[in-house]
N, C-alpha and C. Protein backbone atom coordinates (compact mmCIF):
# COMPACT_ATOMS: atom_id res chain seq x y z
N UNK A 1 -23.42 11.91 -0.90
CA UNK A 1 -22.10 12.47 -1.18
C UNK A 1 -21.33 11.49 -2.07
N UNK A 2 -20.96 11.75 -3.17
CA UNK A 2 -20.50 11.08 -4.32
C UNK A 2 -18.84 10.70 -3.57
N UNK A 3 -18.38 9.65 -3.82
CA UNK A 3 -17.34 8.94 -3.56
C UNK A 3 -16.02 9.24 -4.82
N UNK A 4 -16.72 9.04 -5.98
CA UNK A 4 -15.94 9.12 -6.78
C UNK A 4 -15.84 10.35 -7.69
N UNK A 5 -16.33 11.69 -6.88
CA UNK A 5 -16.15 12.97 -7.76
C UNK A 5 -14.93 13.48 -7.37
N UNK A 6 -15.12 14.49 -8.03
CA UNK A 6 -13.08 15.09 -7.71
C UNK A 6 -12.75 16.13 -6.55
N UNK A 7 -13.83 16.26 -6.11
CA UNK A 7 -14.18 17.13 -4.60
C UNK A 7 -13.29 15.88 -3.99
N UNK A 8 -14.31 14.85 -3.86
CA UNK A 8 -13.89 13.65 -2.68
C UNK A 8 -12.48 13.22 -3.11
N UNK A 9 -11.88 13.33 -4.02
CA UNK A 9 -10.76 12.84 -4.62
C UNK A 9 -9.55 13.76 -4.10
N UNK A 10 -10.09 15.04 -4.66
CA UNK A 10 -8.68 15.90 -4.76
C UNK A 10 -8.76 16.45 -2.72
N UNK A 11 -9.78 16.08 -2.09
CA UNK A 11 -9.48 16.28 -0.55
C UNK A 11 -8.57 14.85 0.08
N UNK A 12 -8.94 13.61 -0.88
CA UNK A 12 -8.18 12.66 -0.19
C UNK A 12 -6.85 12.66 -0.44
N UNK A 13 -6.64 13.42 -1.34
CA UNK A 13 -4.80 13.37 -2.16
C UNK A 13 -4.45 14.37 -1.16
N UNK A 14 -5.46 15.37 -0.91
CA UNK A 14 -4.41 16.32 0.17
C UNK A 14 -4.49 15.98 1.11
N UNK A 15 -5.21 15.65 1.95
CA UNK A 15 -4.90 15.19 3.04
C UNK A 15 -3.96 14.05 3.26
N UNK A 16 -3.78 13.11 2.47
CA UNK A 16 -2.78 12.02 2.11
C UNK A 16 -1.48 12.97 2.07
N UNK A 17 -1.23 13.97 1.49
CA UNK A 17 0.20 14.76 1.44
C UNK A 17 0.14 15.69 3.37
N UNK A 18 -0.59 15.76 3.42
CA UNK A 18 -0.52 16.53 5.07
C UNK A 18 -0.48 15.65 6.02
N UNK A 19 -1.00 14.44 5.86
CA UNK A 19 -0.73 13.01 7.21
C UNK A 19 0.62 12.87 6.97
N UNK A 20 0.95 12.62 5.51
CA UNK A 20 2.59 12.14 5.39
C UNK A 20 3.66 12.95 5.98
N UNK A 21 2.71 14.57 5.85
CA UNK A 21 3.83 15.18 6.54
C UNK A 21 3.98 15.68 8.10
N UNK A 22 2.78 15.60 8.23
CA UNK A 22 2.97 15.83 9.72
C UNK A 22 2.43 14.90 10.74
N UNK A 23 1.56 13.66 10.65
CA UNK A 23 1.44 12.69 11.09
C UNK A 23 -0.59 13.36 11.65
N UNK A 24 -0.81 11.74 11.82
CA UNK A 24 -1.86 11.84 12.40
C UNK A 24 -2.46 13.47 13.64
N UNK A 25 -1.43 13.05 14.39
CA UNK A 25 -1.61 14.47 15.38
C UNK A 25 -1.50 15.82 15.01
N UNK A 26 -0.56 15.74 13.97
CA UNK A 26 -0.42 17.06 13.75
C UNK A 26 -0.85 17.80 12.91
N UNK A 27 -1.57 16.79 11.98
CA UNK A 27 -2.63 16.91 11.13
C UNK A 27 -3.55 17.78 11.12
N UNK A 28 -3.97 19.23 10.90
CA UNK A 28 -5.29 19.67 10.96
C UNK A 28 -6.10 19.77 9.85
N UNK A 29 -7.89 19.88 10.39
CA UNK A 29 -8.40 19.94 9.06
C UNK A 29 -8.46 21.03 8.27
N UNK A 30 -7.77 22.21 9.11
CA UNK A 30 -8.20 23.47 8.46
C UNK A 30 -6.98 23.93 7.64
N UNK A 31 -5.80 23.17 7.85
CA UNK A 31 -4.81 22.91 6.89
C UNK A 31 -5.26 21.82 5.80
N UNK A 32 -5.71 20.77 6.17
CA UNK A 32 -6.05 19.74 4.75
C UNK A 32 -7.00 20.84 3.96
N UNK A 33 -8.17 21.53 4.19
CA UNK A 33 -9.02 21.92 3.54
C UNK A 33 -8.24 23.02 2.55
N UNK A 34 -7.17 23.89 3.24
CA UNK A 34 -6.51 24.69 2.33
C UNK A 34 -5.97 23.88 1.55
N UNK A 35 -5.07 23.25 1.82
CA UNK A 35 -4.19 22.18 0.76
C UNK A 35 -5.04 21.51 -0.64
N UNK A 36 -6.44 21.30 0.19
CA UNK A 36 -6.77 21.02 -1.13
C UNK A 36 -8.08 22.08 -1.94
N UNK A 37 -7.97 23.16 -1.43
CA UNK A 37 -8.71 24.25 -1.79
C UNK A 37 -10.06 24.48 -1.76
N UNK A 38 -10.77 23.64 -0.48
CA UNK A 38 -11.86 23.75 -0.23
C UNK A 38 -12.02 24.32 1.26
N UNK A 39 -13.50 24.68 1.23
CA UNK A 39 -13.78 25.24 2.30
C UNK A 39 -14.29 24.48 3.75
N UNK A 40 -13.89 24.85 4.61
CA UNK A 40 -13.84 24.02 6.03
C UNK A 40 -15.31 22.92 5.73
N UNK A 41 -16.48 23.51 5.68
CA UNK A 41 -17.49 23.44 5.75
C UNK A 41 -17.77 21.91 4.12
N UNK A 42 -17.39 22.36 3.55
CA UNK A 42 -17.48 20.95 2.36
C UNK A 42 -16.12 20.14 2.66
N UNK A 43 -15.33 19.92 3.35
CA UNK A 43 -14.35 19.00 3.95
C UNK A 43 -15.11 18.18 5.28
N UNK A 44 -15.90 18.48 5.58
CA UNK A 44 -16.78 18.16 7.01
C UNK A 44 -17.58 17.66 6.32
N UNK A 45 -18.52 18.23 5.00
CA UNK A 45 -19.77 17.52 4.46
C UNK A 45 -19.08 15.95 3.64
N UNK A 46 -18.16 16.00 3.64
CA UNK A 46 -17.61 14.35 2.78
C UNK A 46 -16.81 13.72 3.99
N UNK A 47 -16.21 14.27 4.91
CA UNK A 47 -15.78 13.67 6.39
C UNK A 47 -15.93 14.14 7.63
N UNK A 48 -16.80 13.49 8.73
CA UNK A 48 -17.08 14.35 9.20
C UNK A 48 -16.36 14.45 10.25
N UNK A 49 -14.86 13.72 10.32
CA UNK A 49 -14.04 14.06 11.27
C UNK A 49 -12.54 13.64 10.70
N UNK A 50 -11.62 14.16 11.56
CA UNK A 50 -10.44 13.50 11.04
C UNK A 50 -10.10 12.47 11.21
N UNK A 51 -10.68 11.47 11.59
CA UNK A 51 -10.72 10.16 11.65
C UNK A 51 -10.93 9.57 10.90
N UNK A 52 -12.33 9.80 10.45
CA UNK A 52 -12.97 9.45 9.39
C UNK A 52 -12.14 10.03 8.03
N UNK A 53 -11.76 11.12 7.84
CA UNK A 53 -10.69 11.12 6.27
C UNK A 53 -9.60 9.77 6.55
N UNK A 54 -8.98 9.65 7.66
CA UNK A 54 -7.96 8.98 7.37
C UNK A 54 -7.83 7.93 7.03
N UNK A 55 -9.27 7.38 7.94
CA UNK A 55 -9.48 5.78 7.61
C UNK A 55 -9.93 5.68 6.49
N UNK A 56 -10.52 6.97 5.54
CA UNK A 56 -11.18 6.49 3.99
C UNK A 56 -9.78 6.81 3.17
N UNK A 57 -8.66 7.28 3.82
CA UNK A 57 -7.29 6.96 3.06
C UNK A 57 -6.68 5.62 2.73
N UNK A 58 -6.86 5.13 3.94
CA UNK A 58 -6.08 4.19 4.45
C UNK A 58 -7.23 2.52 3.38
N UNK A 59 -8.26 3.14 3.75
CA UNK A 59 -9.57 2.21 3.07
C UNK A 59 -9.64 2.08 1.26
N UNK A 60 -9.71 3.74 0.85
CA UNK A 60 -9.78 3.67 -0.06
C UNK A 60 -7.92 3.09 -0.84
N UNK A 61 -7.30 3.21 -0.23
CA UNK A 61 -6.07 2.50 -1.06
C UNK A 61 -6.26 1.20 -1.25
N UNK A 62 -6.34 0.67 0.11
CA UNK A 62 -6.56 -1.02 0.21
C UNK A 62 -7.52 -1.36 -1.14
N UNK A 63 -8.53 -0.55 -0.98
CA UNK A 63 -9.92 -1.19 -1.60
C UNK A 63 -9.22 -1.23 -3.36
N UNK A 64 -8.45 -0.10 -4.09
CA UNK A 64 -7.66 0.06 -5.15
C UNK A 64 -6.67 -1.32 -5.32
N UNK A 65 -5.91 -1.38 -4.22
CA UNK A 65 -5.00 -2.16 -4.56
C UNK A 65 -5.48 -3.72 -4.66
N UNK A 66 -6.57 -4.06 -3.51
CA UNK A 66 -7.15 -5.32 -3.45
C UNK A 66 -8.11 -5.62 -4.58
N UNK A 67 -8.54 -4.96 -5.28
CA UNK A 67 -9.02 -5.10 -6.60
C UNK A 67 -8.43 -5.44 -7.77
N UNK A 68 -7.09 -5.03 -7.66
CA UNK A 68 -5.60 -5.61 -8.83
C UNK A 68 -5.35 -6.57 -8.53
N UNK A 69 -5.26 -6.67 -7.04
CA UNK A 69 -4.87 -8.10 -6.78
C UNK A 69 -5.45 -9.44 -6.92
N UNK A 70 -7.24 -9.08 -7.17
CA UNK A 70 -8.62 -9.98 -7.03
C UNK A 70 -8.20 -10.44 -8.47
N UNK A 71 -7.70 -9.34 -9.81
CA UNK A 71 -7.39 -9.58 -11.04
C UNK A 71 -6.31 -10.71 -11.13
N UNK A 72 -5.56 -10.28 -10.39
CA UNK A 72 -3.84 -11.35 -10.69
C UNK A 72 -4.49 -12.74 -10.40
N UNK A 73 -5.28 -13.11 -8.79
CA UNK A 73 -4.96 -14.00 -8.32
C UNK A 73 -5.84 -14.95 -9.22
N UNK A 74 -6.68 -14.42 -10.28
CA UNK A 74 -7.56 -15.55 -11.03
C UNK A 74 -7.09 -15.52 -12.40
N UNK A 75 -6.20 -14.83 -12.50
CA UNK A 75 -5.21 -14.79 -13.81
C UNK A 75 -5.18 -16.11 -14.18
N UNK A 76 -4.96 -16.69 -15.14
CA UNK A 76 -4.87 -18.25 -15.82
C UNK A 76 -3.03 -18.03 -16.15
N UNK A 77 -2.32 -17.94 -14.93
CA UNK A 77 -1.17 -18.15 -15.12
C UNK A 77 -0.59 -18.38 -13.91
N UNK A 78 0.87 -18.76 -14.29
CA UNK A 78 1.89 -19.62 -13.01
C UNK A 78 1.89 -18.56 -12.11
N UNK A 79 1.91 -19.24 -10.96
CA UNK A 79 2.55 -18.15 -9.74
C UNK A 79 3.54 -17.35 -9.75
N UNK A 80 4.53 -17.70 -10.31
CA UNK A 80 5.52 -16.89 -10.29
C UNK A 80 5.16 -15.57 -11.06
N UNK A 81 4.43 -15.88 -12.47
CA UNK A 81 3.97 -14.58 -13.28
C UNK A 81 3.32 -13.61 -12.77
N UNK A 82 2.17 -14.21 -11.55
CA UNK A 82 1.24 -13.50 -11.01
C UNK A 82 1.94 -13.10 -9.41
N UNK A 83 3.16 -13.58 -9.43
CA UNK A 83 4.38 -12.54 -8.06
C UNK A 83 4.99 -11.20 -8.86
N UNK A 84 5.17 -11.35 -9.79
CA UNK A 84 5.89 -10.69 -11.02
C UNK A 84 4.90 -9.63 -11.44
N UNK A 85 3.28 -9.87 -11.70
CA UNK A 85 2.38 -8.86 -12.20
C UNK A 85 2.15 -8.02 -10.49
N UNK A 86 2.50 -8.79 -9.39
CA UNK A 86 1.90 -7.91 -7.85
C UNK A 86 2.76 -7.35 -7.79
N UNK A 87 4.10 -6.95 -8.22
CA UNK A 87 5.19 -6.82 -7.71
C UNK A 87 5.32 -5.25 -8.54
N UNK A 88 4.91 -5.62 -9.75
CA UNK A 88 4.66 -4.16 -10.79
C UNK A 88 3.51 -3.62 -10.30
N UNK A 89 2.47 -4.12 -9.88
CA UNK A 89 1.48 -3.19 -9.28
C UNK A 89 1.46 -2.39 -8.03
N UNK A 90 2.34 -3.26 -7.10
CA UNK A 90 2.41 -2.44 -5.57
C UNK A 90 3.62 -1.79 -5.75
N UNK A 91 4.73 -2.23 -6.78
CA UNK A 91 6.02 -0.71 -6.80
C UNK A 91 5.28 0.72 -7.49
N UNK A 92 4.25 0.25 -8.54
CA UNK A 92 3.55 1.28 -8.87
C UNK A 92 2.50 2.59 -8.63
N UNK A 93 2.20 1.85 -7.50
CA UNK A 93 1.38 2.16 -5.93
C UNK A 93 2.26 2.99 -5.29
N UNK A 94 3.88 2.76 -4.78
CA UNK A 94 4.55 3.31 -4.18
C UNK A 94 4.96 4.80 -5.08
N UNK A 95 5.22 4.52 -6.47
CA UNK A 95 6.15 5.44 -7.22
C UNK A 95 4.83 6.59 -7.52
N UNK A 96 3.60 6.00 -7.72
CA UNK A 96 2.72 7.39 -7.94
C UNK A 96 2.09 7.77 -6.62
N UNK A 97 2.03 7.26 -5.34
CA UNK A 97 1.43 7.87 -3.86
C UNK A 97 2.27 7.68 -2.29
N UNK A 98 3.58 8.20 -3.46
CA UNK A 98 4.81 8.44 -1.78
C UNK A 98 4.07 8.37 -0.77
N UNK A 99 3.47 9.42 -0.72
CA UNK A 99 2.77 10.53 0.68
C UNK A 99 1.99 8.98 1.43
N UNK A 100 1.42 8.11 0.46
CA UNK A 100 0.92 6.78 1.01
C UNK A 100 1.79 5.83 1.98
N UNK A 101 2.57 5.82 1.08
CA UNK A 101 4.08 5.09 1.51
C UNK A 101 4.38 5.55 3.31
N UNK A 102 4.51 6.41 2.92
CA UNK A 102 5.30 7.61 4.42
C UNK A 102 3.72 7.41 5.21
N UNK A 103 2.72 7.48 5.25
CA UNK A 103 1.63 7.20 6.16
C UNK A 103 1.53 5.65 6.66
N UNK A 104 2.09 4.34 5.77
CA UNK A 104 2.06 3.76 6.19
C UNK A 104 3.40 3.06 6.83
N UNK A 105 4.55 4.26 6.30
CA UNK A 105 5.49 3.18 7.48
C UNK A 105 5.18 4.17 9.28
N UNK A 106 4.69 5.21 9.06
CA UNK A 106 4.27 5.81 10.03
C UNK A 106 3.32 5.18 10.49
N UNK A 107 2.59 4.53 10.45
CA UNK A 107 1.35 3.75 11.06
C UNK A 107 2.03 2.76 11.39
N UNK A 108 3.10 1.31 11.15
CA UNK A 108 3.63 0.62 11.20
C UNK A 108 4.51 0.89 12.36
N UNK A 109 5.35 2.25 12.21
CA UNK A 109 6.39 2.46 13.66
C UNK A 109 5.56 2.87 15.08
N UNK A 110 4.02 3.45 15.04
CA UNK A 110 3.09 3.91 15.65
C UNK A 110 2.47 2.80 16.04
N UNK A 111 2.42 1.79 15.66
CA UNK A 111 1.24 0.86 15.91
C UNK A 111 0.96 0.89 17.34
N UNK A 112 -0.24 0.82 17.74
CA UNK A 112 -0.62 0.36 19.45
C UNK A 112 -1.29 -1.12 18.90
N UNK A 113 -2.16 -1.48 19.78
CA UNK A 113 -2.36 -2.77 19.79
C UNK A 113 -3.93 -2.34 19.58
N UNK A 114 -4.51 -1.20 20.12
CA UNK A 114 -6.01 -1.75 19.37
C UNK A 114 -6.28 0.09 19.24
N UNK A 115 -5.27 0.48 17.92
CA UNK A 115 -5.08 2.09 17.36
C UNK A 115 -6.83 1.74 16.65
N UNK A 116 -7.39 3.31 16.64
CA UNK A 116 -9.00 2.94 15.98
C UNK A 116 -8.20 3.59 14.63
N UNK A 117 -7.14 3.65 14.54
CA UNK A 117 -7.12 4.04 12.83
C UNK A 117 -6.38 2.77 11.74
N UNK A 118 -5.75 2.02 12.52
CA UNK A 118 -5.43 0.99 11.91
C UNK A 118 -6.65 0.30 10.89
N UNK A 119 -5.63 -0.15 9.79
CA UNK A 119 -6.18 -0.18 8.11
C UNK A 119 -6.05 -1.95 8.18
N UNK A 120 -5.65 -2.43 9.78
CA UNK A 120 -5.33 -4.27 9.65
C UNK A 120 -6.29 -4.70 8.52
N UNK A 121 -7.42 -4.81 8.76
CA UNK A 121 -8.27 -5.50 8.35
C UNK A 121 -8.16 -5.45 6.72
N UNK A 122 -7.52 -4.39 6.42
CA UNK A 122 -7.43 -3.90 4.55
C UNK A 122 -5.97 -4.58 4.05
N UNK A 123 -5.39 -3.96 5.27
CA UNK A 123 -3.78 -5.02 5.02
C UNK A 123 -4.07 -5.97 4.60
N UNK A 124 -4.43 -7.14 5.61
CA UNK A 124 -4.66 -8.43 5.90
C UNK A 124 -5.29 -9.08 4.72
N UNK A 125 -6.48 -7.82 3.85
CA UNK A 125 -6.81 -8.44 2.73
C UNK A 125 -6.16 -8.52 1.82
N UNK A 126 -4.68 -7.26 1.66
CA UNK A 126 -3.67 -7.48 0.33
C UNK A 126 -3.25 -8.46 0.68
N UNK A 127 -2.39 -9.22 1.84
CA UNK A 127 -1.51 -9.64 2.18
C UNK A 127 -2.37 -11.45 2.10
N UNK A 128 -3.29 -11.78 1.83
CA UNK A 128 -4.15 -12.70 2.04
C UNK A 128 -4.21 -13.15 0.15
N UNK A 129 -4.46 -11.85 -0.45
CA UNK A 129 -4.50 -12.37 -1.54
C UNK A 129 -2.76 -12.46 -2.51
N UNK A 130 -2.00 -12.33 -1.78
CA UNK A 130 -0.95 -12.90 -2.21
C UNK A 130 -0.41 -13.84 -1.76
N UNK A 131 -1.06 -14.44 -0.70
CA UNK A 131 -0.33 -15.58 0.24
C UNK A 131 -1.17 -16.71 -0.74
N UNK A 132 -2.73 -16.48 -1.00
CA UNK A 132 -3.27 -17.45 -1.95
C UNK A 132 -2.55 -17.64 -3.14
N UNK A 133 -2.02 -16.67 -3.97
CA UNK A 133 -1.16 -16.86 -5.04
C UNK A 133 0.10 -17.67 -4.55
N UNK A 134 1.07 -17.91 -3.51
CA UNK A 134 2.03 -18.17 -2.56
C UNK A 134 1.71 -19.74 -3.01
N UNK A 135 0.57 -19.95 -1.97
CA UNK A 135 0.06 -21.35 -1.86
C UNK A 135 -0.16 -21.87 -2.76
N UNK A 136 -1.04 -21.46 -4.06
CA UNK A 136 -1.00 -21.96 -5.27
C UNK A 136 0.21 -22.52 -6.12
N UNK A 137 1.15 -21.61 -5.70
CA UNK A 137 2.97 -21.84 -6.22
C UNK A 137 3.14 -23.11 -5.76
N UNK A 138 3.52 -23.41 -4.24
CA UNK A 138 3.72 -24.09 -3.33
C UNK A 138 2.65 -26.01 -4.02
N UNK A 139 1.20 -25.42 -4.06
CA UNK A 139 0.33 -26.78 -4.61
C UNK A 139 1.13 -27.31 -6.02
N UNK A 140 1.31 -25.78 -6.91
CA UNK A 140 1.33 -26.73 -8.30
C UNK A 140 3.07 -27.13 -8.13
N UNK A 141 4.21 -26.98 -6.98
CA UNK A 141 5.29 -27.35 -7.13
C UNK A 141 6.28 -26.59 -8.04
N UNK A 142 5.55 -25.32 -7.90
CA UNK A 142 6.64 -24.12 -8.46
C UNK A 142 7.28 -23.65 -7.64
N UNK A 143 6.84 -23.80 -6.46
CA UNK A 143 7.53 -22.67 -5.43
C UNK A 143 7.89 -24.24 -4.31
N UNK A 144 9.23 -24.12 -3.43
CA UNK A 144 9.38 -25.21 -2.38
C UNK A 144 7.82 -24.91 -1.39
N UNK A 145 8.17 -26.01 -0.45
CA UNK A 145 6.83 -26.02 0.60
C UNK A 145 7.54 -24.58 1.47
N UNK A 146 6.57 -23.72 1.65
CA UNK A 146 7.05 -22.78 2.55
C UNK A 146 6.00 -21.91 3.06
N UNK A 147 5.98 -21.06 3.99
CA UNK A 147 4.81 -20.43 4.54
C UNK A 147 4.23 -19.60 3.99
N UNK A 148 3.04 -19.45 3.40
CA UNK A 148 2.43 -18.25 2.53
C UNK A 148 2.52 -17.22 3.20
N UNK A 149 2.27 -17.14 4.69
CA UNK A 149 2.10 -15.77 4.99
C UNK A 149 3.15 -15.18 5.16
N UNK A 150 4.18 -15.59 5.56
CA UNK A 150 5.36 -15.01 6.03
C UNK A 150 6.15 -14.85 4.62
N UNK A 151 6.45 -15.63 3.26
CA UNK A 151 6.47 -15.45 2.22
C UNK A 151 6.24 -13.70 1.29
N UNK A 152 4.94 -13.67 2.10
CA UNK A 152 4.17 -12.39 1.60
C UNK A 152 4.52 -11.18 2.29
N UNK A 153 4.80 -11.24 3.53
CA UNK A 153 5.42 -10.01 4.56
C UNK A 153 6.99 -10.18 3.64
N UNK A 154 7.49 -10.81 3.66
CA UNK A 154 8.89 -11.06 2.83
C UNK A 154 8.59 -10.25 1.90
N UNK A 155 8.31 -10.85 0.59
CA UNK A 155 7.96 -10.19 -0.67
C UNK A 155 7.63 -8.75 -0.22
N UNK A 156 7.00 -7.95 0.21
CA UNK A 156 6.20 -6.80 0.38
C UNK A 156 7.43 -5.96 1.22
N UNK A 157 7.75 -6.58 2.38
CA UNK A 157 9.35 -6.16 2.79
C UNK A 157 10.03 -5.85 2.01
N UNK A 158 10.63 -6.51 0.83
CA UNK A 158 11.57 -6.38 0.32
C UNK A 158 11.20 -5.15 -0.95
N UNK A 159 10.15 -5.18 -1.81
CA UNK A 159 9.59 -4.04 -2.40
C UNK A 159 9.89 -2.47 -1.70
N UNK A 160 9.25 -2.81 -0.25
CA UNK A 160 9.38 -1.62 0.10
C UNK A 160 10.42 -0.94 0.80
N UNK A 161 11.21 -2.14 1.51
CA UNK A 161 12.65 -1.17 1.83
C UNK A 161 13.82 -1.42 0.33
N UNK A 162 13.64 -1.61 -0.54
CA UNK A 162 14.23 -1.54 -1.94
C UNK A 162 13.69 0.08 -2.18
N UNK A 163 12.38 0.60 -2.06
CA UNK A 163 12.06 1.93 -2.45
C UNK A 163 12.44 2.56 -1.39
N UNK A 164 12.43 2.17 0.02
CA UNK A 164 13.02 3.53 0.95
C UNK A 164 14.44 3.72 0.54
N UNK A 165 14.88 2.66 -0.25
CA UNK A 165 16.46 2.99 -0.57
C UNK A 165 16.79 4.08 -0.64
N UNK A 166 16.07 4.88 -1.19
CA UNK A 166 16.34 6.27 -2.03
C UNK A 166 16.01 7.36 -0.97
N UNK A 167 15.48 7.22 -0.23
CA UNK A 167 15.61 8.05 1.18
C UNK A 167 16.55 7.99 2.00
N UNK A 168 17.25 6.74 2.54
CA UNK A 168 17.79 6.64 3.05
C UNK A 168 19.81 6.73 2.25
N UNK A 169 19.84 6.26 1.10
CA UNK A 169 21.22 6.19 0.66
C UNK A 169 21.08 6.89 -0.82
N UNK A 170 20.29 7.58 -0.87
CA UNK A 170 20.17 8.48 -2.28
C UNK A 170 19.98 7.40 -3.57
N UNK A 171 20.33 6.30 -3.10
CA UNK A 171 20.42 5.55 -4.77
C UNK A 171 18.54 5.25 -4.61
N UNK A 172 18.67 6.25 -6.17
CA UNK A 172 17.14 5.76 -7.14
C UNK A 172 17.21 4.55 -8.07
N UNK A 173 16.37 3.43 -7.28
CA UNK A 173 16.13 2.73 -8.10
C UNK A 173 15.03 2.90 -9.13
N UNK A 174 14.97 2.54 -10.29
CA UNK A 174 13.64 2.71 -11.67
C UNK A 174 12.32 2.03 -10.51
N UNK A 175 11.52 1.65 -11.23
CA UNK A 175 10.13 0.79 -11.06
C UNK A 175 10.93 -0.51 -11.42
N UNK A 176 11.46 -0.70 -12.68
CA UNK A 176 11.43 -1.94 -12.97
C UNK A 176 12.28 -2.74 -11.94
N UNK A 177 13.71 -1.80 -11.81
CA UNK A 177 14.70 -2.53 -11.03
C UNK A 177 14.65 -2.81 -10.13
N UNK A 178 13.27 -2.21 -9.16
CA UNK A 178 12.67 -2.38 -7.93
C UNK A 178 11.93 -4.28 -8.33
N UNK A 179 11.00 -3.85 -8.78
CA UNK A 179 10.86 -5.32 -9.61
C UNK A 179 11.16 -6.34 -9.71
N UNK A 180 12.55 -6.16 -10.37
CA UNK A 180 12.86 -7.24 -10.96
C UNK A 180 14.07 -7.62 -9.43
N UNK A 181 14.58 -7.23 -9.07
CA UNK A 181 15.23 -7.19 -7.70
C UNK A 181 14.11 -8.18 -6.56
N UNK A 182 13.24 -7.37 -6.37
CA UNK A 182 12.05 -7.94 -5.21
C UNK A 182 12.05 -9.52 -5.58
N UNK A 183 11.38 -9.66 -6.91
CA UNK A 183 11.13 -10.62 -7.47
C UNK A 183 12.55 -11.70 -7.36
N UNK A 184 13.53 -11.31 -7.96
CA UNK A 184 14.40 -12.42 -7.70
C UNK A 184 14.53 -12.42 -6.29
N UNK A 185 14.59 -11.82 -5.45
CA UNK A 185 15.22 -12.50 -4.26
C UNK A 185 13.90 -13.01 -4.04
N UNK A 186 12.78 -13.17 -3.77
CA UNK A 186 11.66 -13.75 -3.42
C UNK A 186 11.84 -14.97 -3.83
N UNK A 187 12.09 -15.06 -5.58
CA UNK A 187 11.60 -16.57 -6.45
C UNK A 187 12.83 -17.21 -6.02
N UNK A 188 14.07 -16.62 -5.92
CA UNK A 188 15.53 -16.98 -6.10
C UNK A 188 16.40 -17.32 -4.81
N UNK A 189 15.77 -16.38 -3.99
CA UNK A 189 16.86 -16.32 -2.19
C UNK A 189 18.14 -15.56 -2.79
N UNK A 190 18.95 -15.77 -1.93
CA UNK A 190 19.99 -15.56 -1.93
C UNK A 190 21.15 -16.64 -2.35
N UNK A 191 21.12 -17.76 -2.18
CA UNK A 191 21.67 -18.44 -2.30
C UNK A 191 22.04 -18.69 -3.75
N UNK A 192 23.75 -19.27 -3.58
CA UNK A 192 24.00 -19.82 -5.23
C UNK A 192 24.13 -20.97 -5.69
């Protein structure tokens, strides 16, 4: 079963728009299969449960995004450039796969302690390869001494409740202003 044909593709985009909207539970497959216009029977032959679609949601994003990130972090440039190139790639992530967005702050307010759908292990790898970029800042004395990991939940925090903005208080921010916002308070703080 081909991974990268548009069968397997255009079932993961719908089902990605039907988790977002009705959550794991309420999820059925015989709604994803309409949504994305296939028949029960070839939605089962590429997953053979609803488990299994979700975690190749949740998998196949990570695996997308941790591949941009594998690019930045060997980039032949300063840390700060390569906070600045993650920062355009994961607002970009948000602005073209909402429905992503909304599955994962739903997984986040859901969490149990040992959920079999949790994506930790995919997290842990975005969040790992920006803490290495972090630390690199921190070695060459661009960035003060400070904690990579918690640095990186910061940064990624701030990206993403900058984009729930617009759910919650109507103001649309662009891509960039998301950006360039994240980014200064990360490189900058608050302070004057």
């Amino acid at each position: 079963m081909p991974k990268n044909g548009g069968t397997y593709k255009k079932i993961l985009l719908s089902a990605e728009k039907v988790f977002a909207e009705k959550g794991y539970d309420g999820a059925g497959m015989r709604e994803i299969a309409d949504t994305a216009k296939v028949n029960k029977a070839m939605l089962f032959y590429y997953f053979k449960s609803k488990e299994k679609l979700y975690s190749a949601i949740i998998t196949e994003a990570h695996k997308e995004m941790n591949e941009k990130i594998s690019k930045v972090v060997d980039m032949n440039a300063a840390a700060g450039e390569k906070i600045q190139k993650l920062a355009e790639i994961f607002t970009n992530l948000l602005f073209k796969r909402q429905d992503l967005f909304r599955i994962a702050l739903r997984e986040m307010s859901e969490f149990k302690e040992k959920t079999k759908f949790s994506g930790r292990e995919h997290v842990m790898s975005t969040i790992d390869g920006m803490a290495k970029i972090i630390n690199e800042g921190v070695k060459n004395k661009e960035f003060r001494e400070i904690d990579p990991l918690t640095a990186t939940f910061a940064f990624f925090g701030f990206i993403k409740t900058l984009f729930a903005q617009r759910f919650f208080t109507g103001k649309k921010l662009s891509q960039n202003e998301i950006v360039k916002q994240s980014c200064d308070l990360i490189l900058n703080g608050i302070k004057k």
